[in-house]
C-alpha atoms as a PDB file:
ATOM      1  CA  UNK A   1     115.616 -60.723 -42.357  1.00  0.00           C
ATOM      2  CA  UNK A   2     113.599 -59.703 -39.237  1.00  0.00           C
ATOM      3  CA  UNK A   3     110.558 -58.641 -41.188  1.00  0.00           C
ATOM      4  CA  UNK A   4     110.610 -62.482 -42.353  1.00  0.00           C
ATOM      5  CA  UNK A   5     110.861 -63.985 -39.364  1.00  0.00           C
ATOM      6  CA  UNK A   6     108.293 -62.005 -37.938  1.00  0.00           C
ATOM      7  CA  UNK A   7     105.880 -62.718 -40.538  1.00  0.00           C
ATOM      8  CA  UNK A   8     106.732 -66.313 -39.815  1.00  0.00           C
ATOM      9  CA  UNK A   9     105.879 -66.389 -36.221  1.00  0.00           C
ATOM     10  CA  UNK A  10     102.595 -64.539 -36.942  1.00  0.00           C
ATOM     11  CA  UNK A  11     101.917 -66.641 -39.320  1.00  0.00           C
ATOM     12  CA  UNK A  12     102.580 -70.020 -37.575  1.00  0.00           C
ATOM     13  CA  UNK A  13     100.466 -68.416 -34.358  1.00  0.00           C
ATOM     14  CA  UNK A  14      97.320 -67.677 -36.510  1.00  0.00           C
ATOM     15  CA  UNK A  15      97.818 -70.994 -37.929  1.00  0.00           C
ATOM     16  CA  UNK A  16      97.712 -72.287 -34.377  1.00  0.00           C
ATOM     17  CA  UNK A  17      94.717 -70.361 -33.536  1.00  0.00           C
ATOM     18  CA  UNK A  18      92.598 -71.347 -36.008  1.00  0.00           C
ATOM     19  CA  UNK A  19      93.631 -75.288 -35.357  1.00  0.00           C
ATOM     20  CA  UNK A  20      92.650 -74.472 -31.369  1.00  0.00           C
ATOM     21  CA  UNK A  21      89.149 -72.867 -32.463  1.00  0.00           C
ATOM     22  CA  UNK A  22      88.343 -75.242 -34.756  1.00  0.00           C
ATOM     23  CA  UNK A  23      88.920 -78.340 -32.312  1.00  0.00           C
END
């Protein structure tokens, strides 16, 4: 369960990093 939701966040902050570096 934990793994998941870890992958989650990193995925949803790399997500957000890309959006920032691309704007």
């Amino acid at each position: 369960m934990l793994l998941v939701l870890y992958h989650v966040v990193l995925k949803n902050l790399h997500l957000e990093s890309a959006s920032q570096s691309r704007s």
